[in-house]
C-alpha atoms as a PDB file:
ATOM      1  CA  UNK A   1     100.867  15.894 179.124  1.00  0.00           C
ATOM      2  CA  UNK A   2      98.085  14.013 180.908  1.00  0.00           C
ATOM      3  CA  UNK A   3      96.317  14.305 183.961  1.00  0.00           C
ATOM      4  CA  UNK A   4      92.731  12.799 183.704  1.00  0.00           C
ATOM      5  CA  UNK A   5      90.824  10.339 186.096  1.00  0.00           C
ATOM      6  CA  UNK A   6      89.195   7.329 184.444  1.00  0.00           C
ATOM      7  CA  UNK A   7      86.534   5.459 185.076  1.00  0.00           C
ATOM      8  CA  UNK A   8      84.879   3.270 182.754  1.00  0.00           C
ATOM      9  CA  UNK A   9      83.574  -0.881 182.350  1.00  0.00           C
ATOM     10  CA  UNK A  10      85.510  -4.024 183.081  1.00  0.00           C
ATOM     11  CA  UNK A  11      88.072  -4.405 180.336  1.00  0.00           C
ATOM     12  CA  UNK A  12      90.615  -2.495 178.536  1.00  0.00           C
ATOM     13  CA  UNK A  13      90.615   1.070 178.832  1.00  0.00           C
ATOM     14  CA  UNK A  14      94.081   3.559 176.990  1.00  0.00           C
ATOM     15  CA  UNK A  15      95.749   6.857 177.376  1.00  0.00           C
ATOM     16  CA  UNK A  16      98.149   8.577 174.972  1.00  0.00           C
ATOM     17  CA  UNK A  17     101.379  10.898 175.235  1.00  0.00           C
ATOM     18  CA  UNK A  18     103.799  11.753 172.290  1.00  0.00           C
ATOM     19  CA  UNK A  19     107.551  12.629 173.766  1.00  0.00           C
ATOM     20  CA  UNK A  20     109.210  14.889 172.214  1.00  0.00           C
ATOM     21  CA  UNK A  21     111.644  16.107 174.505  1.00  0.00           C
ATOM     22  CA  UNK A  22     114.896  15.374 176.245  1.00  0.00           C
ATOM     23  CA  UNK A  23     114.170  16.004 179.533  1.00  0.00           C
ATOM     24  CA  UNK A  24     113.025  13.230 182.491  1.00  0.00           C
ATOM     25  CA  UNK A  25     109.328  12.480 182.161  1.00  0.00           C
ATOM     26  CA  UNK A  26     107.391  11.030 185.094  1.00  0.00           C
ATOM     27  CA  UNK A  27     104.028   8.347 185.122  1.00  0.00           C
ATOM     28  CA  UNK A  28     102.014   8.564 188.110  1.00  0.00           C
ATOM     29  CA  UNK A  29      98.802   5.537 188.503  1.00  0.00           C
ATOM     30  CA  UNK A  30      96.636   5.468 191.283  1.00  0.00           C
ATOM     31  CA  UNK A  31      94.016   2.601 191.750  1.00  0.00           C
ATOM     32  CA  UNK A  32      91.111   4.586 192.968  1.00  0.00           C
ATOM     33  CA  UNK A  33      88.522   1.897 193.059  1.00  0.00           C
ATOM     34  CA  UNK A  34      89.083  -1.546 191.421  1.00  0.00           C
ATOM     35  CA  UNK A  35      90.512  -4.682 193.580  1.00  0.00           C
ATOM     36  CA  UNK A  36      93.610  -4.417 191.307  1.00  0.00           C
ATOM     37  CA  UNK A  37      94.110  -3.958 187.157  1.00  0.00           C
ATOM     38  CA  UNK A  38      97.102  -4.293 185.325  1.00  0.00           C
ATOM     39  CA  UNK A  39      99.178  -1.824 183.473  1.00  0.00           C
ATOM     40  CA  UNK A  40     101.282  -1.561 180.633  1.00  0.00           C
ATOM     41  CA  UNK A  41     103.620   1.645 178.984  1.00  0.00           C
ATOM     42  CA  UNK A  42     104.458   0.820 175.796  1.00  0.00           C
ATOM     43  CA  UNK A  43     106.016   2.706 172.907  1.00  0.00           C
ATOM     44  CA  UNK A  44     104.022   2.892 169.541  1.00  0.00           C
ATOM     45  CA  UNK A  45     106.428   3.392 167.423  1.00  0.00           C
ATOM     46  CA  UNK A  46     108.639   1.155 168.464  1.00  0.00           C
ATOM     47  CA  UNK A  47     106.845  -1.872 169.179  1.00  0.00           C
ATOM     48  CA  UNK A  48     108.147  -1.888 172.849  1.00  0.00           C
ATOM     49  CA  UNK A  49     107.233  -2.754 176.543  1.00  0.00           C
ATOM     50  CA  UNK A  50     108.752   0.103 178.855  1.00  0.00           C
ATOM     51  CA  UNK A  51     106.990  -1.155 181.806  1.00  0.00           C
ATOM     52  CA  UNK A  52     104.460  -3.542 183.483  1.00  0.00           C
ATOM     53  CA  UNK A  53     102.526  -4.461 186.588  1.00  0.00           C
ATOM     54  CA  UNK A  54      99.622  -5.068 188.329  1.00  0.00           C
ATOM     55  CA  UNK A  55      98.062  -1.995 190.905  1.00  0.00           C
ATOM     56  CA  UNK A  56      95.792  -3.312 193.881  1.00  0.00           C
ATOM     57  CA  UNK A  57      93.326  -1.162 195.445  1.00  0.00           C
ATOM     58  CA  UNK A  58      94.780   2.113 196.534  1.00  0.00           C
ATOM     59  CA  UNK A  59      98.211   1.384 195.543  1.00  0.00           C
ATOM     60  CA  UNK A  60     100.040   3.952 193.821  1.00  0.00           C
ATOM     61  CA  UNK A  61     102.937   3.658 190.749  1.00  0.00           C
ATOM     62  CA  UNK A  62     105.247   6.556 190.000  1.00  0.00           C
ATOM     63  CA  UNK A  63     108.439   6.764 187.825  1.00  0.00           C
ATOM     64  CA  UNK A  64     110.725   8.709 186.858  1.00  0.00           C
ATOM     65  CA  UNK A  65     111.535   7.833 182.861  1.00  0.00           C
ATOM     66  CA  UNK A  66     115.296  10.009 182.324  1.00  0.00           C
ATOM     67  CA  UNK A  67     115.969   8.457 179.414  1.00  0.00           C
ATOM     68  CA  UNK A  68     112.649   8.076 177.830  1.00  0.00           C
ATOM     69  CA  UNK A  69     112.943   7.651 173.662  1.00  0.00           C
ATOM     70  CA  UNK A  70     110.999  10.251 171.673  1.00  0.00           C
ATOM     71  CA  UNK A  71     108.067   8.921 170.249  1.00  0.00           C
ATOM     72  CA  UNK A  72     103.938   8.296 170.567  1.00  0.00           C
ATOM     73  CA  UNK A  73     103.078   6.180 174.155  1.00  0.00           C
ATOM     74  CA  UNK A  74     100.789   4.392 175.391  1.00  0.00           C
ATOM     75  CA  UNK A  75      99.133   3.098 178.931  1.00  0.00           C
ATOM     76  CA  UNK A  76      96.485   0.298 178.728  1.00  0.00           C
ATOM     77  CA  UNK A  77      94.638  -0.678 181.819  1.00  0.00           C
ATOM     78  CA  UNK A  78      92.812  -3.720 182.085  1.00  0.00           C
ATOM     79  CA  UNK A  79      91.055  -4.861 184.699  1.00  0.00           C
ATOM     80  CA  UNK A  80      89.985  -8.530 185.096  1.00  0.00           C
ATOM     81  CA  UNK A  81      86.694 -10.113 185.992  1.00  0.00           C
ATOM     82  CA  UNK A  82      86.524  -9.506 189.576  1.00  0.00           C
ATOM     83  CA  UNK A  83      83.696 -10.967 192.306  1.00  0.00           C
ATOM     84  CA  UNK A  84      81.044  -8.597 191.124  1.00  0.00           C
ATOM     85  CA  UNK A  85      80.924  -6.173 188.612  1.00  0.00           C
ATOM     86  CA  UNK A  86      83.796  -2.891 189.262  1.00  0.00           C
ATOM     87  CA  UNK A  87      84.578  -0.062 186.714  1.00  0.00           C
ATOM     88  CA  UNK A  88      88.099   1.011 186.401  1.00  0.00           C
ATOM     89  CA  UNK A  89      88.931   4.163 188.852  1.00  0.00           C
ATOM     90  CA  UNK A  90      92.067   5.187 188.468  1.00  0.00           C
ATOM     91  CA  UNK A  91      93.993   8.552 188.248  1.00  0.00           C
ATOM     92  CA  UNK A  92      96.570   8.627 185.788  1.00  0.00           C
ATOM     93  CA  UNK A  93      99.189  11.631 185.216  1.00  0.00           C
ATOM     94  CA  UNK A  94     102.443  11.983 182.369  1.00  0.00           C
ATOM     95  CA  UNK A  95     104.405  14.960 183.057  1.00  0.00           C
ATOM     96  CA  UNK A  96     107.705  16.540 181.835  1.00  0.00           C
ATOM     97  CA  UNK A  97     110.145  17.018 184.531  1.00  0.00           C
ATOM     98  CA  UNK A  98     112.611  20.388 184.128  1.00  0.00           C
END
C-alpha cells in the first residue's frame, strides 16, 4: 500500500492509504535522519486518532492494526525546529498482512 522514503523541509510532511479490507494491516516508521519528529495515524473519514508518538533518531515504530476500520488514512510527520536546520528522513511502509 505504501513503501516510500521521505525526505523533505522542517515541518509537516503526509502519506495516504485507503483500507478496504478485512485482513490485519501493519505501519512500519523509521527515523532515518532527524533528532526525532512526531507522528500521527489518523482516519479521514472518521475524524479519528488511531495512534501517536514521537520517533528519535534511528528508532523504529511497527504495528500490527487487526482490527483496522475500512476507510481513507492518513500519517503526518512533523518535525520541530531542531538546533540547526534537518529535513525529515524517514522510511515509511503500510502493508496488508494475509
Amino acid at each position: 500500500m505504501i513503501d516510500e522514503e521521505i525526505a523533505s523541509p522542517i515541518g509537516e510532511s503526509k502519506s495516504y492509504f485507503i483500507n478496504n479490507w478485512s485482513v490485519p494491516v501493519k505501519v512500519s516508521l523509521s527515523n532515518t535522519g532527524t533528532e526525532s519528529f512526531l507522528y500521527k495515524i489518523q482516519n479521514i473519514d472518521k475524524g479519528t486518532n488511531v495512534i501517536n508518538g514521537v520517533l528519535k533518531s534511528n528508532e523504529n515504530f511497527e504495528q500490527v492494526f487487526d482490527r483496522l476500520p475500512e476507510g481513507a488514512y492518513v500519517i503526518s510527520y512533523l518535525v520541530q525546529e531542531e538546533g540547526f536546520p534537518m529535513d525529515i528522513k524517514l522510511k515509511v511502509k503500510v502493508e496488508l498482512l494475509p
